[in-house]
C-alpha atoms as a PDB file:
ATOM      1  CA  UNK A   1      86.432 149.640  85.776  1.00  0.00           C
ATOM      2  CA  UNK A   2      87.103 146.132  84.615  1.00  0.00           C
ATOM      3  CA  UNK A   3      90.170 144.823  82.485  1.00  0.00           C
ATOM      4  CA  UNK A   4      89.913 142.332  80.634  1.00  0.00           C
ATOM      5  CA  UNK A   5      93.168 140.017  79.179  1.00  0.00           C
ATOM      6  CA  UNK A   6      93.709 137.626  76.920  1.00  0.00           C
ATOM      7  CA  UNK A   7      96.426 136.159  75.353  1.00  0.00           C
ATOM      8  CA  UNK A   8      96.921 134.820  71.145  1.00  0.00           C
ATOM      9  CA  UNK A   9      99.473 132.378  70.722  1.00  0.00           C
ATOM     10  CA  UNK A  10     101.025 133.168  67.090  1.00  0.00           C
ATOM     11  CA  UNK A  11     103.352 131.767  64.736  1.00  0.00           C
ATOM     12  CA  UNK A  12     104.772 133.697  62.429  1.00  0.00           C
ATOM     13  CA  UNK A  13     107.114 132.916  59.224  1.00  0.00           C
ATOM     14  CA  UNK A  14     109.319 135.027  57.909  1.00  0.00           C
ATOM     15  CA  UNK A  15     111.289 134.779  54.433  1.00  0.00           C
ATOM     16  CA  UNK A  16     115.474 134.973  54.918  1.00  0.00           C
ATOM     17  CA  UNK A  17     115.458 135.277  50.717  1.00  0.00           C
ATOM     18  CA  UNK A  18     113.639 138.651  49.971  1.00  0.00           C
ATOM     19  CA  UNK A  19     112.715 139.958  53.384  1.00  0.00           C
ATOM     20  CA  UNK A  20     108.781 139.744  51.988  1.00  0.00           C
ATOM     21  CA  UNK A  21     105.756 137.511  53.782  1.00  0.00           C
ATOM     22  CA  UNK A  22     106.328 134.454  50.464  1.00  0.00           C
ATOM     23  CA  UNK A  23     103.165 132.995  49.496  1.00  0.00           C
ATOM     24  CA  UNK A  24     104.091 129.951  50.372  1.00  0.00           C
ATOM     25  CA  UNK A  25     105.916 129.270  53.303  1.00  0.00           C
ATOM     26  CA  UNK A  26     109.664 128.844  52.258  1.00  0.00           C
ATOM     27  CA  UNK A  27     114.667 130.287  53.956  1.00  0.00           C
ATOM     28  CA  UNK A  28     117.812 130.046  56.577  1.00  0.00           C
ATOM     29  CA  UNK A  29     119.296 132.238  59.275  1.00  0.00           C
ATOM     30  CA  UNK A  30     122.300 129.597  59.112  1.00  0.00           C
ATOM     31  CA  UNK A  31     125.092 130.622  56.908  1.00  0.00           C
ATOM     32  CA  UNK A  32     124.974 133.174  53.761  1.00  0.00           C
ATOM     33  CA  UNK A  33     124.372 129.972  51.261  1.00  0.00           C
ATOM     34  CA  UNK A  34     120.885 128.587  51.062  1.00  0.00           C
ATOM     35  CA  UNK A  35     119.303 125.924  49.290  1.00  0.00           C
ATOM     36  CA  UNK A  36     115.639 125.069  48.087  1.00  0.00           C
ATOM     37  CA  UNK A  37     114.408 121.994  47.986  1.00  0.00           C
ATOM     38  CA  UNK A  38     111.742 120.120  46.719  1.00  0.00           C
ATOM     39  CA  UNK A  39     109.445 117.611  48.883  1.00  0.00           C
ATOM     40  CA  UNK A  40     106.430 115.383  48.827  1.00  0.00           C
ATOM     41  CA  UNK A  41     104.452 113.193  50.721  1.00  0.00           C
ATOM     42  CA  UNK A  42     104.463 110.016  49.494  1.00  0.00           C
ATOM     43  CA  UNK A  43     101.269 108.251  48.124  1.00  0.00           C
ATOM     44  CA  UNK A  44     102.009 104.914  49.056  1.00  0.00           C
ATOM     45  CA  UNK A  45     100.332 101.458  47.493  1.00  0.00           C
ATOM     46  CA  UNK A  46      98.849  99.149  49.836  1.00  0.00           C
ATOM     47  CA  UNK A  47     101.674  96.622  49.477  1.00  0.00           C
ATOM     48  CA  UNK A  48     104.270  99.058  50.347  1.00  0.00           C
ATOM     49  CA  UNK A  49     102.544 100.745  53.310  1.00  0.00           C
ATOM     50  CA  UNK A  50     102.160  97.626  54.991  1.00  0.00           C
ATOM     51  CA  UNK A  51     105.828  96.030  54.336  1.00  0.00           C
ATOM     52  CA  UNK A  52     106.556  99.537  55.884  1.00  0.00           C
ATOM     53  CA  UNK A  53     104.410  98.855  58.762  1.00  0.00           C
ATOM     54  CA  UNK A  54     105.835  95.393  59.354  1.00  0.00           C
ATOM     55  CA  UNK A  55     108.776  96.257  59.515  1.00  0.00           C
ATOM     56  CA  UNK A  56     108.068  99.050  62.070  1.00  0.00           C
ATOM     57  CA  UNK A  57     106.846  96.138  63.836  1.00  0.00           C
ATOM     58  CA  UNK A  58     109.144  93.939  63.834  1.00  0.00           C
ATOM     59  CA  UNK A  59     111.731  96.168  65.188  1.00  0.00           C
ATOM     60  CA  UNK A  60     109.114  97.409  67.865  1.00  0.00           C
ATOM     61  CA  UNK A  61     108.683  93.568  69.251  1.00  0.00           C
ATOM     62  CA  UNK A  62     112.082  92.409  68.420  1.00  0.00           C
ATOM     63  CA  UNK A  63     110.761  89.805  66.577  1.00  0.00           C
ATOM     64  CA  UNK A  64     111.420  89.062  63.147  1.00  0.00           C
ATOM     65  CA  UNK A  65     109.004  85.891  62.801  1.00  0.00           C
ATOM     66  CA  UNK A  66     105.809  88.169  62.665  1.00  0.00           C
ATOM     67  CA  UNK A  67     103.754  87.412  59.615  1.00  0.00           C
ATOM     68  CA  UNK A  68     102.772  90.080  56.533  1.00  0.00           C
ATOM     69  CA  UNK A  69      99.155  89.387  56.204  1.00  0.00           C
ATOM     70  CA  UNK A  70      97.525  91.417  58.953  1.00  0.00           C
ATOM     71  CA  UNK A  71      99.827  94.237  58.067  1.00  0.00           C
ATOM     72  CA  UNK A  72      98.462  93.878  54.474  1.00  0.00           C
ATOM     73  CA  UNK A  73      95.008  93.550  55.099  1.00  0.00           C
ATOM     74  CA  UNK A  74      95.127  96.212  57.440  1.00  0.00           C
ATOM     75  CA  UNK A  75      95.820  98.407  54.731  1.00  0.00           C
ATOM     76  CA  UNK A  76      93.582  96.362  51.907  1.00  0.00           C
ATOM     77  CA  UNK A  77      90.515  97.128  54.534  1.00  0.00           C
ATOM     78  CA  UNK A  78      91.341 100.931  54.410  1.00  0.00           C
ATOM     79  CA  UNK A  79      92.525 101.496  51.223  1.00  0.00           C
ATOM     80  CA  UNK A  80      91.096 104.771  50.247  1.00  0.00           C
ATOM     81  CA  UNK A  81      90.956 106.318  53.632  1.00  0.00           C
ATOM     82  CA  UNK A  82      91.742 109.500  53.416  1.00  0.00           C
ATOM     83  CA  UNK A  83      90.726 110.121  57.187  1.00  0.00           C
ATOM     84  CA  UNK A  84      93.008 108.563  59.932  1.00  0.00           C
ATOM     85  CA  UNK A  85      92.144 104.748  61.265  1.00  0.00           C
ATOM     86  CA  UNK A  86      93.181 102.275  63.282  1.00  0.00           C
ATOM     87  CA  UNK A  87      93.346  98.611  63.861  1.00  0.00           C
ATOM     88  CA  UNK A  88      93.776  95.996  66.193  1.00  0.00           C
ATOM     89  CA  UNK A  89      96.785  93.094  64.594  1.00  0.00           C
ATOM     90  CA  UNK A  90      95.281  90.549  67.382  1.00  0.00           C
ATOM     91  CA  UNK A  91      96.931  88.025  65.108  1.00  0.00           C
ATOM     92  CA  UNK A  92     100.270  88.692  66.240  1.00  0.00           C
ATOM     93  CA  UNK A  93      99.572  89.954  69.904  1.00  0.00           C
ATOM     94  CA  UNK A  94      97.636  93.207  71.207  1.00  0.00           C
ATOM     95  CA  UNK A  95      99.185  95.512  69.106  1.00  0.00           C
ATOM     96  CA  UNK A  96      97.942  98.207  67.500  1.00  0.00           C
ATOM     97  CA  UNK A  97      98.388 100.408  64.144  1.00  0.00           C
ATOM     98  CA  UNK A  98      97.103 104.164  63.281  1.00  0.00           C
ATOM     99  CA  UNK A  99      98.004 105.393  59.829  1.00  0.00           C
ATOM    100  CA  UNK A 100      97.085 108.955  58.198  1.00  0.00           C
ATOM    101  CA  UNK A 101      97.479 108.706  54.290  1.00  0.00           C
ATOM    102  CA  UNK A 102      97.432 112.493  53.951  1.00  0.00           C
ATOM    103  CA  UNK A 103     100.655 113.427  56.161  1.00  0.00           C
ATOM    104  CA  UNK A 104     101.969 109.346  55.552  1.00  0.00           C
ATOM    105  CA  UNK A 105     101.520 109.237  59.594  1.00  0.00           C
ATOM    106  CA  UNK A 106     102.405 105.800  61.227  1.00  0.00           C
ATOM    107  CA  UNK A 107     102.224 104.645  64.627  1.00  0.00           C
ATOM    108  CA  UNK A 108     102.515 101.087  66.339  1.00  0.00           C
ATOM    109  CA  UNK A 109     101.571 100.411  69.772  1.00  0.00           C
ATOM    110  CA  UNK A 110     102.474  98.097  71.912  1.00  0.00           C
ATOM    111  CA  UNK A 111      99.338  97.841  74.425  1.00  0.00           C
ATOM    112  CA  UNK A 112     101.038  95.059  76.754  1.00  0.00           C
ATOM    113  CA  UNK A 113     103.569  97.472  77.524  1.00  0.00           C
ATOM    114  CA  UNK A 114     101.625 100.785  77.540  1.00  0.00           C
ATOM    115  CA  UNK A 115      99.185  99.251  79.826  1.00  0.00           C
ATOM    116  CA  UNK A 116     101.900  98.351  82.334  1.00  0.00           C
ATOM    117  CA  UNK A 117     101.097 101.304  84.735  1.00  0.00           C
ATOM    118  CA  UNK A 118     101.377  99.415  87.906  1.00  0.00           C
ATOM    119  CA  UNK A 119     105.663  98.923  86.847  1.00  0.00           C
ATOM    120  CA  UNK A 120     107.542  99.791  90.161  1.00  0.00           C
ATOM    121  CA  UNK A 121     110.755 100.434  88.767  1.00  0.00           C
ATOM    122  CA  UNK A 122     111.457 103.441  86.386  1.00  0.00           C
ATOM    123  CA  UNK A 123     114.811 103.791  84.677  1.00  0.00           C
ATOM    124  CA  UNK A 124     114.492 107.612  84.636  1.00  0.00           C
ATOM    125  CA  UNK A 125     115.191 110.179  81.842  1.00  0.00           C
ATOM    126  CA  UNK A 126     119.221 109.150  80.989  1.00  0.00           C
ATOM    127  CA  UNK A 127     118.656 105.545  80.392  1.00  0.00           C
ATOM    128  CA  UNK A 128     115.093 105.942  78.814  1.00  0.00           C
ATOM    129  CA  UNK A 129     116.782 108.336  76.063  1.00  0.00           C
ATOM    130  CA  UNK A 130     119.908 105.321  76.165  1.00  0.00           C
ATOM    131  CA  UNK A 131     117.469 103.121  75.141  1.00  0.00           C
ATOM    132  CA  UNK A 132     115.651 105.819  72.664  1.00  0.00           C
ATOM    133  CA  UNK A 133     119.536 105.761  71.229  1.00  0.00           C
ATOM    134  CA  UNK A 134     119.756 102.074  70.774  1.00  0.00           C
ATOM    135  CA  UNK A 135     116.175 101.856  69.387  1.00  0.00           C
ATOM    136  CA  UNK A 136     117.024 104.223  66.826  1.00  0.00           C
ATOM    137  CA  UNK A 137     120.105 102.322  65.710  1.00  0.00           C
ATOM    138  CA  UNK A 138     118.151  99.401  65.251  1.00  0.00           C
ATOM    139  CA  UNK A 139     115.282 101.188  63.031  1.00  0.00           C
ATOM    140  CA  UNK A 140     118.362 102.615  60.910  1.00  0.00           C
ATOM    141  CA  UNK A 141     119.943  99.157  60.588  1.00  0.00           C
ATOM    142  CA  UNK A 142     116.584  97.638  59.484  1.00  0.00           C
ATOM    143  CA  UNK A 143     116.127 100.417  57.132  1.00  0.00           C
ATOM    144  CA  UNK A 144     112.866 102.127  58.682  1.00  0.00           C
ATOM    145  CA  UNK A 145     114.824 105.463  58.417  1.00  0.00           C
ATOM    146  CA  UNK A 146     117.953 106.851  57.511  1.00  0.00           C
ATOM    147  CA  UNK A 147     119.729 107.364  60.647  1.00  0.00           C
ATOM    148  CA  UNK A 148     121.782 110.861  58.392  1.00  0.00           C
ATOM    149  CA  UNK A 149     118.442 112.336  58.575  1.00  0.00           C
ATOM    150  CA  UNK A 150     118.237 112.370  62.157  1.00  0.00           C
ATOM    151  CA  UNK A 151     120.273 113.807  64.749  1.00  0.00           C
ATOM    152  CA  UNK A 152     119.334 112.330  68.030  1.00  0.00           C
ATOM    153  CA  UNK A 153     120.997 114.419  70.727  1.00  0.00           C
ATOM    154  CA  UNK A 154     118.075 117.154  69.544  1.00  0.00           C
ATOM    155  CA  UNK A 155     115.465 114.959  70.409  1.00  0.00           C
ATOM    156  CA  UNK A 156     112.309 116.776  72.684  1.00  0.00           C
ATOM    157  CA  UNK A 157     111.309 114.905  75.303  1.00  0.00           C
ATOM    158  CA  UNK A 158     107.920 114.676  76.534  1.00  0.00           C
ATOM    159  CA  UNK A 159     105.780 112.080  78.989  1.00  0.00           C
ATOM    160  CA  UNK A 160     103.397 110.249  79.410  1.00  0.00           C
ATOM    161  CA  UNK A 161     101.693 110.226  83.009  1.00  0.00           C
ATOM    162  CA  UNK A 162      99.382 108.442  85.464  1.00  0.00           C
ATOM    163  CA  UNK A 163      98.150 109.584  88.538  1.00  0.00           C
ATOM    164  CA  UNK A 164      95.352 108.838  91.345  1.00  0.00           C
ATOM    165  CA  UNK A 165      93.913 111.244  93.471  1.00  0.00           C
ATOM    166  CA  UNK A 166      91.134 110.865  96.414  1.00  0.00           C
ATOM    167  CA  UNK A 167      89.854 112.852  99.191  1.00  0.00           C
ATOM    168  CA  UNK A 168      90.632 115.691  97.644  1.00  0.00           C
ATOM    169  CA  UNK A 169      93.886 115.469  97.563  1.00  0.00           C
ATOM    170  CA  UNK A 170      96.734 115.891  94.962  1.00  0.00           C
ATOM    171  CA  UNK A 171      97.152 113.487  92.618  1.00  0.00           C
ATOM    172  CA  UNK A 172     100.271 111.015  92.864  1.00  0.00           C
ATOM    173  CA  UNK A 173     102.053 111.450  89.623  1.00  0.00           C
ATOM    174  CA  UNK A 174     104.070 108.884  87.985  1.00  0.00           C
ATOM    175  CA  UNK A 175     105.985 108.433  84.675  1.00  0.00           C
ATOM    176  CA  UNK A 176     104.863 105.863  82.610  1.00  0.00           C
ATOM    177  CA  UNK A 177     106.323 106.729  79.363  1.00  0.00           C
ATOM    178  CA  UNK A 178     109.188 109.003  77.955  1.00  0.00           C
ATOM    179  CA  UNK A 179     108.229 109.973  74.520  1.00  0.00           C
ATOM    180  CA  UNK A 180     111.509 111.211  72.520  1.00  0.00           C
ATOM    181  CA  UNK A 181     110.465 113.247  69.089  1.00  0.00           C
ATOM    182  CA  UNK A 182     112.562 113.831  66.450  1.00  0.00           C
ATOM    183  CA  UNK A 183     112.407 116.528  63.180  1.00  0.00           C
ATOM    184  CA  UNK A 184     113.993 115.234  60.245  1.00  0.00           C
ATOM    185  CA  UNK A 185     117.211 117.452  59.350  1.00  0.00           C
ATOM    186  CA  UNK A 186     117.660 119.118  56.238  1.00  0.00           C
ATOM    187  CA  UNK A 187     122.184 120.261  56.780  1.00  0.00           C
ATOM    188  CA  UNK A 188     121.115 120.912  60.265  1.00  0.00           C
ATOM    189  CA  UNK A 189     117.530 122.605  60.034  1.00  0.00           C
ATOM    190  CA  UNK A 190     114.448 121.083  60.884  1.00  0.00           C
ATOM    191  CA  UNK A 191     111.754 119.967  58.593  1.00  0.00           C
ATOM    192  CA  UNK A 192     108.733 120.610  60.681  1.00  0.00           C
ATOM    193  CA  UNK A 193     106.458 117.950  58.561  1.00  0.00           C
ATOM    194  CA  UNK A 194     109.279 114.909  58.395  1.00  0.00           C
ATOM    195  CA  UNK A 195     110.219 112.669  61.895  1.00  0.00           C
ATOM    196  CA  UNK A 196     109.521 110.033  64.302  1.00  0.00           C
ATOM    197  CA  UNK A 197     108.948 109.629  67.987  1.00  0.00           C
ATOM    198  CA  UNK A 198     110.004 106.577  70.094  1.00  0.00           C
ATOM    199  CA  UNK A 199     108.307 105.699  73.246  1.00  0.00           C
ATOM    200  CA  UNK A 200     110.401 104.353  75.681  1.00  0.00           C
ATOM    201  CA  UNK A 201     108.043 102.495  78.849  1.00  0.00           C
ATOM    202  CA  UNK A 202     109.189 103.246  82.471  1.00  0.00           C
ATOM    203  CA  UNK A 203     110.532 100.246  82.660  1.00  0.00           C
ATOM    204  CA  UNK A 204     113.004 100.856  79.878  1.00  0.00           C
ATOM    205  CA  UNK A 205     110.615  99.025  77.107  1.00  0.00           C
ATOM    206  CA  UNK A 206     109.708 100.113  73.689  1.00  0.00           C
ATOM    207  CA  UNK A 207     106.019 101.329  73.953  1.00  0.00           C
ATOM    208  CA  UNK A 208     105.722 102.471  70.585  1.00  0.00           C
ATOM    209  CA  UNK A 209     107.168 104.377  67.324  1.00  0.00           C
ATOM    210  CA  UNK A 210     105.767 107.046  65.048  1.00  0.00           C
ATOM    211  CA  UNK A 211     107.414 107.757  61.923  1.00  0.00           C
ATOM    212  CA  UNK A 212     106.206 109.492  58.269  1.00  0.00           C
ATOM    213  CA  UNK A 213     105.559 112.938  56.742  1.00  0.00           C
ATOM    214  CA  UNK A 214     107.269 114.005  53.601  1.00  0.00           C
ATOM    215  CA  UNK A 215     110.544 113.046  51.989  1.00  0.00           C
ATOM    216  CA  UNK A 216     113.281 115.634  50.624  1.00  0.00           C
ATOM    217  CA  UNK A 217     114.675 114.945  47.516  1.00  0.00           C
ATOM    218  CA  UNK A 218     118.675 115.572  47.589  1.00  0.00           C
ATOM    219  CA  UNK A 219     121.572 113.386  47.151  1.00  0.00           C
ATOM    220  CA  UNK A 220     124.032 113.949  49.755  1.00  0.00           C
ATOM    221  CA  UNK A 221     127.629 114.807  48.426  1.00  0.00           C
ATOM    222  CA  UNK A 222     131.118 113.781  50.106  1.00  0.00           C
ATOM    223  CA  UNK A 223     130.839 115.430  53.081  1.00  0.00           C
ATOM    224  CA  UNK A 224     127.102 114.666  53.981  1.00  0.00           C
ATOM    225  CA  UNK A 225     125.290 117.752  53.082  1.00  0.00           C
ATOM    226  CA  UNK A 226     122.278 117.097  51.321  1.00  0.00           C
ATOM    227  CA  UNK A 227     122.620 119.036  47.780  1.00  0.00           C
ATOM    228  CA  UNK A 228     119.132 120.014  46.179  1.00  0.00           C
ATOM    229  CA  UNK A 229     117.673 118.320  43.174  1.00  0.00           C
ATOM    230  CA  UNK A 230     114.835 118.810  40.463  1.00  0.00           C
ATOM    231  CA  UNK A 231     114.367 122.221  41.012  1.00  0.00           C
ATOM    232  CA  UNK A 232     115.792 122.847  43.957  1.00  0.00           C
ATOM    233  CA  UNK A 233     118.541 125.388  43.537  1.00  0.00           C
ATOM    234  CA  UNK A 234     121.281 127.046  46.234  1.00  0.00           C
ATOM    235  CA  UNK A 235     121.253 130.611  46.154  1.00  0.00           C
ATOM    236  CA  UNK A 236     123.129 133.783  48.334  1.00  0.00           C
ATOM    237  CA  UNK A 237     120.954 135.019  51.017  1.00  0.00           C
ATOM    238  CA  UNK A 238     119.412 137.915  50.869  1.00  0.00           C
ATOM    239  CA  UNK A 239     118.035 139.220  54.195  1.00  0.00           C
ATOM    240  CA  UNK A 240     120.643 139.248  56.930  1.00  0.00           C
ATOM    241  CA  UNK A 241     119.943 138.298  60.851  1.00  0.00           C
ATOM    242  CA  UNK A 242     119.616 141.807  61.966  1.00  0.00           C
ATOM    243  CA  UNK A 243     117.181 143.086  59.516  1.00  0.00           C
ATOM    244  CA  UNK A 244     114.575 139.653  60.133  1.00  0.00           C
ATOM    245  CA  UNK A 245     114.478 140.656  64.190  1.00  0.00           C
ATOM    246  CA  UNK A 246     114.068 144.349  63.387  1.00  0.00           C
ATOM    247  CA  UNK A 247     110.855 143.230  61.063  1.00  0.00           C
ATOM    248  CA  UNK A 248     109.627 141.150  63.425  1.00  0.00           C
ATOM    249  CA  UNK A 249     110.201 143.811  65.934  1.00  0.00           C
ATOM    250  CA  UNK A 250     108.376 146.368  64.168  1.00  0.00           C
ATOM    251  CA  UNK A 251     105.391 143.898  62.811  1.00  0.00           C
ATOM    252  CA  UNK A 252     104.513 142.532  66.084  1.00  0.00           C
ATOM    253  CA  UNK A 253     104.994 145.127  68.812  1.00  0.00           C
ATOM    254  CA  UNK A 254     105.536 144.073  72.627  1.00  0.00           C
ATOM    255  CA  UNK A 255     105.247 140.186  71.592  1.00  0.00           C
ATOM    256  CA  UNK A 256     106.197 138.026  74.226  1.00  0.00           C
ATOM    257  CA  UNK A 257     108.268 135.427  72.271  1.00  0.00           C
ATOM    258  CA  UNK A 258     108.067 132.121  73.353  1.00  0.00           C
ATOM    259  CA  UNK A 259     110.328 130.090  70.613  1.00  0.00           C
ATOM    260  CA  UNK A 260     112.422 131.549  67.631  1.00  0.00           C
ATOM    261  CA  UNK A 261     113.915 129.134  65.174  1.00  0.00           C
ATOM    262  CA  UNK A 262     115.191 128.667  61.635  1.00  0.00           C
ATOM    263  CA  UNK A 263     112.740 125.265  59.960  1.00  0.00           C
ATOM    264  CA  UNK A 264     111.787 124.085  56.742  1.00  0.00           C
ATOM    265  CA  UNK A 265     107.425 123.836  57.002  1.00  0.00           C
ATOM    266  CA  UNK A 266     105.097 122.409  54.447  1.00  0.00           C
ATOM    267  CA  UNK A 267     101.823 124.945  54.300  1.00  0.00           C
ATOM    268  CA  UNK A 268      98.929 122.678  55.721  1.00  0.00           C
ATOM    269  CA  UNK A 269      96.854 120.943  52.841  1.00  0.00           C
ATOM    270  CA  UNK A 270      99.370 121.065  50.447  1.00  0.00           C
ATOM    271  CA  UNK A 271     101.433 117.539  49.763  1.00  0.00           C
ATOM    272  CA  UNK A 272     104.240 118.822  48.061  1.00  0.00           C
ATOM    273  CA  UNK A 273     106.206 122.459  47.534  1.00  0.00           C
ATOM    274  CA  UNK A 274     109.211 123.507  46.849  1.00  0.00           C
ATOM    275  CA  UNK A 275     110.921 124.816  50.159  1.00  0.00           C
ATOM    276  CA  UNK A 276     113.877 127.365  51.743  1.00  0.00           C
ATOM    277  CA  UNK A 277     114.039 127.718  55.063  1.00  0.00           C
ATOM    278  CA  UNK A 278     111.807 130.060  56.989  1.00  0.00           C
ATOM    279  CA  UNK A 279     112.406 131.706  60.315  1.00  0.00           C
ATOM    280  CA  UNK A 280     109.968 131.332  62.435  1.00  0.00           C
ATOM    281  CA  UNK A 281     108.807 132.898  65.793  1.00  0.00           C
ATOM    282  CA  UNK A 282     106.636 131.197  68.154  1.00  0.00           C
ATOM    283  CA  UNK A 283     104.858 134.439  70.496  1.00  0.00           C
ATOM    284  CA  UNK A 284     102.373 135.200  72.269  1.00  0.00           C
ATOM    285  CA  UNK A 285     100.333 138.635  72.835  1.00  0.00           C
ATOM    286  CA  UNK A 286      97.966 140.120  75.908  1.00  0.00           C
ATOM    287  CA  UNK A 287      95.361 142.524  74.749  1.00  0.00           C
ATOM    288  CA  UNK A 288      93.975 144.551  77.339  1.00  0.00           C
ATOM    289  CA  UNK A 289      90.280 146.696  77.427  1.00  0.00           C
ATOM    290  CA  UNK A 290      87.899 148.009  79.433  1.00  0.00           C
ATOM    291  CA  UNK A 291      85.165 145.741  78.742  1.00  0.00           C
ATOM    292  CA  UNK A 292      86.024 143.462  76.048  1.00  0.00           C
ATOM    293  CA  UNK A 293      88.440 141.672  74.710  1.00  0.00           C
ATOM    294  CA  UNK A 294      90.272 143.259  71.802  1.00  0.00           C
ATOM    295  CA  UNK A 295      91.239 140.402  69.301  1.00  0.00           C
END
């Protein structure tokens, strides 16, 4: 008799306000006081997206002589794009931009040091994310961010990797990049559609940033919290810890759980919503038969 297993990776979101499925995705297992907020996406005009971009750029190359026109026309040439694209700023070395209008998604690359795979000496993991640290200062100080809505000691770390294998045997893996992401924080929660990622080469330099998504709209009071505004509101919770875990108990039966977590999440296709905080569980499920998979 054969068995047959396969496995669904799920997320699920569940609603800390009412304890109902909302029907949009919006609430907080952190204290008994929530807030709402409203968010958007930014449409930005060509002359804005690029003085963005440039100074992305200039912070990326430590170089604040680079000139605005390719960064313009960049932008001029794919003004419309609703798609993602890319170009080549040869002007000002082999660098590289990649911009998604729809999520305002920006990344600059440095080729000359992502190509640098044959770099001997690797700083490792504590002085890479030192020098993730310091980058971020310096995007904060050149007002590419706002270094309160980031909180860098939960950064994720990830990697880039090169390897060569022959004669069948293993390959020879090597670091070549240690990618640091970053969720933009909304009084401590993540906003899963809001952050930036720094790319810090082997050799301890920049290899490139990523930074966009949608922006909250608060005004942060005396203490730093960010307090809703439009029609954003704060409200008393209404579904404790307890009751969330037994519902997600009961609605998804012998889930192994991979990640449980408290975020703020845009639904996809939509470019602004007004948000709470959902709970959200990240699982996984093995479904078992005699001769087919059960789905």
């Amino acid at each position: 008799m054969t068995k047959v297993l396969t496995i669904a990776l799920s997320v699920l979101l569940l609603s800390c306000n009412t304890g109902e499925k909302p029907a949009s995705r919006t609430s907080s297992l952190v204290s008994t006081t929530l807030a709402s907020f409203e968010v958007a996406t930014p449409a930005r005009a060509v002359e804005n997206a690029g003085s963005r971009a440039l100074a992305v750029a200039k912070v990326l190359l430590g170089r604040d002589d680079l000139p605005a026109a390719p960064f313009l026309s960049a932008f001029q040439n794919n003004s419309g794009e609703t798609a993602p694209w890319q170009a080549s700023l040869e002007e000002i070395g082999r660098v590289g931009i990649w911009y998604q209008a729809e999520s305002d998604d920006l990344r600059l690359f440095n080729f000359d040091v992502m190509e640098d795979i044959a770099a001997s000496n690797d700083i490792g993991e504590a002085a890479a994310r030192q020098e993730m640290v310091a980058m971020f200062a310096k995007m904060a100080a050149a007002g590419v961010i706002n270094g309160a809505d980031f909180d860098t000691s939960k950064a994720r770390l990830g990697f880039a990797k090169f390897g060569i294998a022959s004669g069948g045997t293993a390959a020879n893996e090597i670091v070549t990049e240690y990618r640091y992401s970053l969720l933009r924080q909304i009084n401590g929660i993540d906003f899963a559609n809001a952050g930036l990622r720094i790319a810090i080469h082997r050799t301890g330099r920049v290899a490139s940033i990523r930074v966009g998504g949608a922006q909250v709209s608060s005004l942060r009071d005396g203490v730093g919290m960010e307090q809703p505004l439009g029609s954003g509101r704060r409200f008393a919770r209404g579904v404790p810890n307890e009751v969330i875990e037994a519902r997600f108990t009961r609605d998804v039966p012998n889930a192994r759980r991979i990640r449980s977590e408290v975020m703020y999440i845009l639904p996809d296709g939509v470019r602004s919503a007004l948000l709470e905080p959902m709970q959200t569980y990240t699982f996984s499920r093995v479904f078992v038969s005699d001769a087919s998979v059960i789905g």
